[in-house]
Protein backbone atom coordinates (compact mmCIF):
# COMPACT_ATOMS: atom_id res chain seq x y z
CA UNK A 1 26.91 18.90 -14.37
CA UNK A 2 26.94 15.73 -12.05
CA UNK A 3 23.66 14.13 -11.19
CA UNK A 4 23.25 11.00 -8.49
CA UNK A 5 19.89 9.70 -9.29
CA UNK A 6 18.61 7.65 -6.12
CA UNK A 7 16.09 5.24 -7.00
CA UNK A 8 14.98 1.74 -5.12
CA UNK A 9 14.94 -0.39 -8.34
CA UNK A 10 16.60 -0.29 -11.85
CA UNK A 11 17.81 -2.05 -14.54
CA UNK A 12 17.91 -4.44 -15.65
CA UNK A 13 14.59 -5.07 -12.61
CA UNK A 14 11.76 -3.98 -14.94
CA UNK A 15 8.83 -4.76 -12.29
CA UNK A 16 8.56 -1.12 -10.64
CA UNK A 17 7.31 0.03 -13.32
CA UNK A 18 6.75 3.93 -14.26
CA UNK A 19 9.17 5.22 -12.34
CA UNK A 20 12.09 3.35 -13.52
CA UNK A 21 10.95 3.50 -17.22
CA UNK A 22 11.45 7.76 -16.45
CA UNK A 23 14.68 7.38 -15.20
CA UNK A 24 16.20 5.69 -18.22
CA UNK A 25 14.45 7.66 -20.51
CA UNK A 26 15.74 10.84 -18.95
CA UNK A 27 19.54 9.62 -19.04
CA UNK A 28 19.03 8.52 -22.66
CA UNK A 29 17.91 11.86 -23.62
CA UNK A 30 20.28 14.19 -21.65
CA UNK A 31 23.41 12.30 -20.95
CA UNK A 32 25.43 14.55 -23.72
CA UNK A 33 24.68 17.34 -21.34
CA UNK A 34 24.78 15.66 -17.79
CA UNK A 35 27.14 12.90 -16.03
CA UNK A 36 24.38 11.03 -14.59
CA UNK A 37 25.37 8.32 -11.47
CA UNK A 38 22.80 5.94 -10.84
CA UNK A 39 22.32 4.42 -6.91
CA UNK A 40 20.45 1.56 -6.71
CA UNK A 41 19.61 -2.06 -4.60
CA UNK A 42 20.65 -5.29 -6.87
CA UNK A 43 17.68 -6.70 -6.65
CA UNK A 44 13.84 -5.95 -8.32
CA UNK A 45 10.65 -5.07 -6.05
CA UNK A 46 9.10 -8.27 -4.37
CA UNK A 47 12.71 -10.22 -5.50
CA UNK A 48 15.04 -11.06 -3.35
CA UNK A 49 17.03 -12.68 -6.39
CA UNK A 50 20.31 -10.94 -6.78
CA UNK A 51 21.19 -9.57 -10.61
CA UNK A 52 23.70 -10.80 -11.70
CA UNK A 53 25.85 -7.89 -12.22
CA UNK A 54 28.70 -7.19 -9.72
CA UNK A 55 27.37 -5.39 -6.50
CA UNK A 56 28.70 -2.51 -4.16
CA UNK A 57 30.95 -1.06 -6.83
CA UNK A 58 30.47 1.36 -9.96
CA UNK A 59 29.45 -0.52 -13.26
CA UNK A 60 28.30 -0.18 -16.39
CA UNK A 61 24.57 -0.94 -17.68
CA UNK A 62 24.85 -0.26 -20.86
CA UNK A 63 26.88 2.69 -21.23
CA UNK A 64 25.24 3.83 -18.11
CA UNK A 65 26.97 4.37 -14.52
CA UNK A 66 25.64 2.21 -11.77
CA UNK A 67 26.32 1.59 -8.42
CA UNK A 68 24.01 -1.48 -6.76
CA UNK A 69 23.84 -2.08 -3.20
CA UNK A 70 23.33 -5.32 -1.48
CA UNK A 71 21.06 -4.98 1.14
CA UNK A 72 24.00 -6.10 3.48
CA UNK A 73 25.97 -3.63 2.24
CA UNK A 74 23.88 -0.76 2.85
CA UNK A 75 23.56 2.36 5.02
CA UNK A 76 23.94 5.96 6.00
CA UNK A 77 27.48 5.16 6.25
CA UNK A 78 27.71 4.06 3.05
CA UNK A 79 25.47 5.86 0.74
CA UNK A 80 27.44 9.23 2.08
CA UNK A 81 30.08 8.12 1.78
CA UNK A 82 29.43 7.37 -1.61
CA UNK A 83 27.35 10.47 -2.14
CA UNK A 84 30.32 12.45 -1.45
CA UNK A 85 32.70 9.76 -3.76
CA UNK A 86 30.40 11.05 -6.89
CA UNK A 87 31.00 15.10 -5.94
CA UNK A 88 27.59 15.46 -7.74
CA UNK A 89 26.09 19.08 -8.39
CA UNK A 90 22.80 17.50 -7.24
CA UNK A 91 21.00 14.70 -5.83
CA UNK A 92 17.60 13.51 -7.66
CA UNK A 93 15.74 11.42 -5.49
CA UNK A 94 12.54 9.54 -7.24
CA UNK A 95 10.37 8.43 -4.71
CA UNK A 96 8.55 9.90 -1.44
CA UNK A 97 7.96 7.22 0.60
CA UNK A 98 11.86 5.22 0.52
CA UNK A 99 13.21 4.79 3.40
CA UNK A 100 16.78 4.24 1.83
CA UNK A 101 16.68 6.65 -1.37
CA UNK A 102 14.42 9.32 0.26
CA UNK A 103 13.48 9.37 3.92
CA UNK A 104 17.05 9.05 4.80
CA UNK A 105 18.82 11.26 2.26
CA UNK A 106 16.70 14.11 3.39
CA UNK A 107 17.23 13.42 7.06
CA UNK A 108 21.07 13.01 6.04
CA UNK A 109 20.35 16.87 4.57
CA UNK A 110 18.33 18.06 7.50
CA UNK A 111 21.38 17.20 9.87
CA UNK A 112 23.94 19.04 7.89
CA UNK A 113 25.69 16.22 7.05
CA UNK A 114 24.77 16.27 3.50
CA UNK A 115 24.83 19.65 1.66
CA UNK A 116 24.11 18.70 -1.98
CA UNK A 117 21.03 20.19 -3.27
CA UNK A 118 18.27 17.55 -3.81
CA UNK A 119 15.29 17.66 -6.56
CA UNK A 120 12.48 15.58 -4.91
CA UNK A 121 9.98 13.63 -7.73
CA UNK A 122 7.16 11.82 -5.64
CA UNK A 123 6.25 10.23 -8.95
CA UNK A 124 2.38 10.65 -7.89
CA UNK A 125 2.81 9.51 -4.68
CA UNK A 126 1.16 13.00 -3.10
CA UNK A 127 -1.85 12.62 -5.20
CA UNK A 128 -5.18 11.51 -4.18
CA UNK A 129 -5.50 8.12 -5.82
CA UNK A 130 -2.36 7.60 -3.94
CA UNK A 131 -2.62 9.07 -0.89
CA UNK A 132 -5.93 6.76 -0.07
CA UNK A 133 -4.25 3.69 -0.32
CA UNK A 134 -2.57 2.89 3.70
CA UNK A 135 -3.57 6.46 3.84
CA UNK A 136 -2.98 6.61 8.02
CA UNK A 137 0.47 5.46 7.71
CA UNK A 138 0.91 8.43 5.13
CA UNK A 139 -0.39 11.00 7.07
CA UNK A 140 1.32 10.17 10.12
CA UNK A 141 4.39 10.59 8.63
CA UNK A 142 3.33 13.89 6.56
CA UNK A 143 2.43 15.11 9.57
CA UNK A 144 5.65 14.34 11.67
CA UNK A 145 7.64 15.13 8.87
CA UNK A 146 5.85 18.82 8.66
CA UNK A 147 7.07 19.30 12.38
CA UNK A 148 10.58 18.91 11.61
CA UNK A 149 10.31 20.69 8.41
CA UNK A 150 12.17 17.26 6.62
CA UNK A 151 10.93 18.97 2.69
CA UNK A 152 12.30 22.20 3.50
CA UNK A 153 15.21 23.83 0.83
CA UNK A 154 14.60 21.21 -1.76
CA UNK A 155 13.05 21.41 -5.02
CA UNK A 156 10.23 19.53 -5.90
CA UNK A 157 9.65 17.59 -9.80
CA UNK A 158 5.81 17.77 -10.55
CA UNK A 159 5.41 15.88 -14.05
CA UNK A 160 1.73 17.46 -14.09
CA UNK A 161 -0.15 21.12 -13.17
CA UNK A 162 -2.50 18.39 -11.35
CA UNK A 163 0.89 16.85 -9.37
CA UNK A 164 2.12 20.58 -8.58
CA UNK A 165 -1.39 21.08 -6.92
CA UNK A 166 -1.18 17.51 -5.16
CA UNK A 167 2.21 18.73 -3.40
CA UNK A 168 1.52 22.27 -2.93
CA UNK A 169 -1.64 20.83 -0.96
CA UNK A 170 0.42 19.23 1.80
CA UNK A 171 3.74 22.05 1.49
CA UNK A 172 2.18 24.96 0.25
CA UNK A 173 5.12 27.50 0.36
CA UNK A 174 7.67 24.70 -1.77
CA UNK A 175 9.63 25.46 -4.59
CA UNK A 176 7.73 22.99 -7.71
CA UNK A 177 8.75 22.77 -11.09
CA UNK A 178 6.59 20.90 -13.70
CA UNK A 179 8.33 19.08 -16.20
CA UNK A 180 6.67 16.02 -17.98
CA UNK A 181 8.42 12.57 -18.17
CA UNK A 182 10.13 11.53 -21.30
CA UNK A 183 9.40 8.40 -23.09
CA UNK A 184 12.52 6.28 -24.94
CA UNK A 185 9.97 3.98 -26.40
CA UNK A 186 10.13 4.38 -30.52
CA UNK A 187 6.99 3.17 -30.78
CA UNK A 188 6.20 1.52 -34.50
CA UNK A 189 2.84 1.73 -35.78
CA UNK A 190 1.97 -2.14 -37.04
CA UNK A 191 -1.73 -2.39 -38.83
CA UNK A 192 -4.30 -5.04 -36.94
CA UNK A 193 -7.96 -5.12 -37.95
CA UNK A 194 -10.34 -4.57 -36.31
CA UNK A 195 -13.33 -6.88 -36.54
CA UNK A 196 -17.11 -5.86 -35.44
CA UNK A 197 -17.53 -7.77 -32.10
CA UNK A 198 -14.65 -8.94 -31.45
CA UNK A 199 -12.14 -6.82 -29.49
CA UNK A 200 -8.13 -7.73 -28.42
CA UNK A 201 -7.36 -5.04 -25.10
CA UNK A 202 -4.60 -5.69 -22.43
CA UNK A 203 -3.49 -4.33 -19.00
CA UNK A 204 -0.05 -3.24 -18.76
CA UNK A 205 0.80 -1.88 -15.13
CA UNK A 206 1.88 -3.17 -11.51
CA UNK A 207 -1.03 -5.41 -10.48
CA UNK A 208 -1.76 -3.36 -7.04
CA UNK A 209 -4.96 -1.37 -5.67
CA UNK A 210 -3.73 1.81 -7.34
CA UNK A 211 -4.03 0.49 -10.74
CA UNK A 212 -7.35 -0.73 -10.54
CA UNK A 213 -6.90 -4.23 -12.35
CA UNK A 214 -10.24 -5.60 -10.20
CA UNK A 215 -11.75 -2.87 -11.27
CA UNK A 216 -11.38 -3.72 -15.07
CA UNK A 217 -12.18 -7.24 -14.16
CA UNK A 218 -15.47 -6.40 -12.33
CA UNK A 219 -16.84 -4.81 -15.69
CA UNK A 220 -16.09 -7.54 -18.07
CA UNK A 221 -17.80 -9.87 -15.32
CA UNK A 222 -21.03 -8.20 -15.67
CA UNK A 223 -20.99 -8.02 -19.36
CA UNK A 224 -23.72 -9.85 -20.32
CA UNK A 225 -22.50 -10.48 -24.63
CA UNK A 226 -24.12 -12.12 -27.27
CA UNK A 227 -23.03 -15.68 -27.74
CA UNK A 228 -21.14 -14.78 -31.20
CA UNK A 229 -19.41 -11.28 -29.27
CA UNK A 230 -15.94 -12.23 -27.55
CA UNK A 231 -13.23 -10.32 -25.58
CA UNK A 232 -9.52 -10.84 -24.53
CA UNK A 233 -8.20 -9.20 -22.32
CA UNK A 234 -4.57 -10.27 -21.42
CA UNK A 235 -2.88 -8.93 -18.11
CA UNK A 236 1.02 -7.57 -18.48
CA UNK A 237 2.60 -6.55 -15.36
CA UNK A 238 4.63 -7.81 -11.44
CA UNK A 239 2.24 -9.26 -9.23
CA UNK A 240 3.61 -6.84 -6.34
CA UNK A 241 0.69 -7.79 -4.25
CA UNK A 242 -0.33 -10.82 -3.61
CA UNK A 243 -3.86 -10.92 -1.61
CA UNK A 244 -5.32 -7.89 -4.37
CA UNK A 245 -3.83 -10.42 -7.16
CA UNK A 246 -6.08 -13.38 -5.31
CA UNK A 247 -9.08 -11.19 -5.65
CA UNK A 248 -8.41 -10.37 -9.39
CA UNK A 249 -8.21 -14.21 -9.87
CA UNK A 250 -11.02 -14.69 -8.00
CA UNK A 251 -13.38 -12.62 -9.87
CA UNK A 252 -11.46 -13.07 -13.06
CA UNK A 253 -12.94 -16.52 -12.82
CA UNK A 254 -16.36 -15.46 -12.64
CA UNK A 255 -16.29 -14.34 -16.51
CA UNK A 256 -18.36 -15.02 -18.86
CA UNK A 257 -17.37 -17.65 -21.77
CA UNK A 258 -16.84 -15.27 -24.18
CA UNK A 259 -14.65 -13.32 -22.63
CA UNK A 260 -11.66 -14.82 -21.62
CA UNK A 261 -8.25 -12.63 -19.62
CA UNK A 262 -5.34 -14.74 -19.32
CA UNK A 263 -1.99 -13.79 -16.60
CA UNK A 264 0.75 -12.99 -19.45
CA UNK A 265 3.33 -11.78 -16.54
CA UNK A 266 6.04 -9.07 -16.84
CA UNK A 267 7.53 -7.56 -19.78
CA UNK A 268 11.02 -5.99 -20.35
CA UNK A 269 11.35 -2.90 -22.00
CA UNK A 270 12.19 -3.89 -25.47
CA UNK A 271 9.27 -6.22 -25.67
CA UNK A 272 6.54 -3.54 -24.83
CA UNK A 273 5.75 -1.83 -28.41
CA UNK A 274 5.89 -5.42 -30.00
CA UNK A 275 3.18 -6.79 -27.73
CA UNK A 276 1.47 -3.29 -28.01
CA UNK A 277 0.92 -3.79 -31.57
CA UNK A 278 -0.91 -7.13 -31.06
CA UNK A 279 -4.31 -5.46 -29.37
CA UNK A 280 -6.98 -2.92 -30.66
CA UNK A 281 -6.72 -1.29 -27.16
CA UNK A 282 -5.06 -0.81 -23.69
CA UNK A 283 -7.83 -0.84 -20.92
CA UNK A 284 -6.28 0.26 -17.73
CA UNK A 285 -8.58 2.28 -15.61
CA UNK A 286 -6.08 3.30 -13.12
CA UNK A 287 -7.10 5.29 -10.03
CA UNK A 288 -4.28 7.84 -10.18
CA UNK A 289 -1.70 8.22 -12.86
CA UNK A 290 1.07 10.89 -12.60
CA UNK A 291 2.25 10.49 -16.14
CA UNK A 292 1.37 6.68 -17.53
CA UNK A 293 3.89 4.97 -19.37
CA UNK A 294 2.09 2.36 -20.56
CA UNK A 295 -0.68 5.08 -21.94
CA UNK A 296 2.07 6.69 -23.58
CA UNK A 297 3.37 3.76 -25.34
CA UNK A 298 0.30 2.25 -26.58
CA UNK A 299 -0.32 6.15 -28.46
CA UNK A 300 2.77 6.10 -29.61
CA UNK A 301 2.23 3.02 -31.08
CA UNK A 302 -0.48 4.12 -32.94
CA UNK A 303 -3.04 2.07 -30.60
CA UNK A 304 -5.90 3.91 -28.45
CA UNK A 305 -6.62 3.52 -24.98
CA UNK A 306 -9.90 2.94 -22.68
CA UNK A 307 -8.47 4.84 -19.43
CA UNK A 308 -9.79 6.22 -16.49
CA UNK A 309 -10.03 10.25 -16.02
CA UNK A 310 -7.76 10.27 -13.08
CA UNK A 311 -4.58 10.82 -15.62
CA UNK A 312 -2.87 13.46 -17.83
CA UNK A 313 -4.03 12.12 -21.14
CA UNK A 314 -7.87 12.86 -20.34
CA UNK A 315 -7.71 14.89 -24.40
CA UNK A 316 -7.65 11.51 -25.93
CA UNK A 317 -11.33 12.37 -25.74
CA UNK A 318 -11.02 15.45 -27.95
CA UNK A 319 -8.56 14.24 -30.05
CA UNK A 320 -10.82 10.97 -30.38
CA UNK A 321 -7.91 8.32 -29.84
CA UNK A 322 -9.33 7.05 -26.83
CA UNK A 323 -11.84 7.40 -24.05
CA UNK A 324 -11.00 8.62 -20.32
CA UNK A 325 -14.06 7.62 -18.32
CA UNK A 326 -15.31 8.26 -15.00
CA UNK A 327 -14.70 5.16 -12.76
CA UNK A 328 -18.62 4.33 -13.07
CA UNK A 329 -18.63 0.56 -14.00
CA UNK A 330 -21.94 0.98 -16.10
CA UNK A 331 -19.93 3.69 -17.94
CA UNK A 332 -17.14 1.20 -19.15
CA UNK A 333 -19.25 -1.27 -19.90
CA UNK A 334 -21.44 0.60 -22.47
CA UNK A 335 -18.01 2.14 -24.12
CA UNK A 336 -16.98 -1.87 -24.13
CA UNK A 337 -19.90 -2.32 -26.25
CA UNK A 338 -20.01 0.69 -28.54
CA UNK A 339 -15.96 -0.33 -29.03
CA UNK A 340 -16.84 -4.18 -29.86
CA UNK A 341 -19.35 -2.79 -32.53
CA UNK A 342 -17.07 -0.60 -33.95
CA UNK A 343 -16.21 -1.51 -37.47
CA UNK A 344 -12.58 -1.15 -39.10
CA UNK A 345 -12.88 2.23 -41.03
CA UNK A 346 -13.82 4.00 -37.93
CA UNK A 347 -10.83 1.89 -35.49
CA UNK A 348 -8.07 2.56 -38.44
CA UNK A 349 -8.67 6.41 -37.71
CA UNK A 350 -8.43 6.12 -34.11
CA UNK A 351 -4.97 4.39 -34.46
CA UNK A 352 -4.01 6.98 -36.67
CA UNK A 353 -5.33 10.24 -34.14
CA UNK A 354 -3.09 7.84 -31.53
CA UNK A 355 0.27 8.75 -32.92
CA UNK A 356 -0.90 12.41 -34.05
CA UNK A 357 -1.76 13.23 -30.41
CA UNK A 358 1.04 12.39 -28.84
CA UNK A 359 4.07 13.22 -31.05
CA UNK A 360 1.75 16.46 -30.67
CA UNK A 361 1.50 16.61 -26.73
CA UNK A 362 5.44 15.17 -25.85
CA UNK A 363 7.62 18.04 -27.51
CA UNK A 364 10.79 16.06 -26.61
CA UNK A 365 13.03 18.44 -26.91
CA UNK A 366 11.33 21.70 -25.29
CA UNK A 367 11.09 18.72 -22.07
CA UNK A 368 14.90 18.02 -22.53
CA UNK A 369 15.23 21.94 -22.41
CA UNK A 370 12.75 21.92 -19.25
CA UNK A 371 14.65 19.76 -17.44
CA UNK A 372 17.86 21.34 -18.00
CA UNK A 373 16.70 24.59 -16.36
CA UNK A 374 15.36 22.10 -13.64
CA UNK A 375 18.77 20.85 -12.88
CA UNK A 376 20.29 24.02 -13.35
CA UNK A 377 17.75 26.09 -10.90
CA UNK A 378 17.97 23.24 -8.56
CA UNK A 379 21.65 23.15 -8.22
CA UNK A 380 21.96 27.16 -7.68
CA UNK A 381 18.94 26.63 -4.67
């Protein structure tokens, strides 16, 4: 089988984050069953800095195919006619809002012109956290896009029972097929200590609204810590948007001396478990999550997390290798404490429930199997 995955931003851009992390990891895991054709823009989001890889013609990234547009070098023109260069069995578009890799495909398959079947993944864009962020500009086009039937005879990807609902919300009658995202992280478990009242946690996301980073920021600010108590707290991730990165700044200036968060910037892919190992825990209370690389890699690398409940991975409770929390700033703050006065014994066995929960939860190769029937079902439609 031939599959064109459309996506805005690739490798070797690692700034988008999530979705581009899935991608990969899907090709790495199938692509001794599928041809897989990656269509892409040469550049990273918020870059206008070209890659340095030759543009508007198939290449190799690794041994993966690749075909990056300029931005003068795109249109409908072109991506058809490079659509129908590929001959692929099926189209896998991973995003809802593009204009280039989604809006335009679809109307392309609306029109007739295009008669591939496509498998839609909004990648969390339907779900709530989501949806109120420019939420008027959404639901405009939801609604326009509901009059001309634009999602009709596609399939949609749902990497959650929480997503499927989120989409079957706005297109009740569509054809959704939950499959989780694969992670290609190894993830090695390195020991760190844990000493009582002192605590080593980090942010690893796109520094926007949705991901709450001034959130996280706003509870260490009101911690008021004993003078021998101290917290770091050190910020990974593309500074997408400016003005809600001014606020974080703003406030992240405002902490108290013990507690100090420090702007580490963005990390590539092969850095992530490395830096993972340094810190005792990941602290990312995100306000919607559709999967959550980044909480995926730090249990895989035997570290637990301090998440919000607005994510899959809410049993870190049960399995006690983590805490998902209400977004109730008093609440975080108390579990801040209770975690700085935990001693080593008690840490060492969270790190070790970490890796025991997920190798648990991500049965790799019942997904691979999941996705296969995805393709397959998709491609019959």
């Amino acid at each position: 089988m031939k599959v064109a995955i459309l996506i805005d931003w690739f490798l070797p851009g690692n700034k988008a984050g999530g979705p581009v992390r899935s991608v990969y990891s899907l090709i790495k895991a199938l692509q001794d069953k599928i041809d897989f054709y990656v269509v892409t823009m040469n550049t990273d989001i918020t870059s206008s800095k070209e890659y340095a890889i030759k543009a508007n013609e198939w290449v190799k990234y690794e041994d993966i195919n690749v075909y990056y547009f300029s931005e003068n070098q795109f249109s409908y023109k072109t991506l058809m006619k490079l659509i129908n260069t590929i001959s692929a069995d099926l189209i896998y578009i991973n995003s809802f809002w593009s204009y280039k890799f989604s809006v335009l495909p679809l109307i392309l398959k609306k029109s007739g012109k295009l008669k591939t079947p496509i498998v839609l993944a909004p990648r969390g864009m339907l779900e709530t956290g989501a949806m109120n962020i420019k939420s008027l500009k959404k639901k405009l086009f939801l609604y326009f896009s509901r009059m001309i039937a634009l999602h009709k005879h596609i399939v949609f990807h749902a990497t959650s029972q929480t997503e499927k609902k989120s989409i079957q919300r706005i297109y009740p009658t569509s054809d959704v097929f939950v499959v989780s995202n694969l992670s290609y992280s190894a993830g090695e478990f390195v020991q760190i200590e844990k000493k009582k009242k002192h605590l080593k946690i980090f942010f690893l996301s796109r520094i926007s609204p949705v991901k709450n980073l001034y959130f996280a920021l706003n509870v260490l600010s009101q911690m008021k810590l004993p003078t021998d108590f101290s917290v770091e707290y050190d910020i990974y991730g593309n500074n997408e948007d400016k003005n809600y990165l001014r606020h974080c700044k703003e406030i992240s200036e405002s902490l108290p001396e013990n507690i100090k968060c420090t702007y580490k910037g963005v990390l590539s892919f092969d850095e992530v478990a490395q830096i993972i190992s340094q810190y005792h825990f990941l602290f990312l209370p995100t306000k919607n999550e559709n999967f959550g690389h980044a909480i995926v890699e730090t249990l895989n690398s035997g570290r637990p997390v301090l998440i919000s409940n607005c994510t899959p991975w809410n049993e870190v409770n049960e399995y006690k290798c983590g805490l998902a929390l209400s977004l109730n700033e008093h609440i975080f703050r108390e579990k801040i404490l209770e975690i700085l006065l935990m001693n080593n014994e008690e840490y060492q066995q969270m790190c070790a429930n970490a890796q025991t929960f997920i190798i648990t939860k991500l049965d790799k190769e019942k997904i691979k199997n999941e996705y296969l029937n995805l393709f397959e079902h998709a491609a019959k439609s």
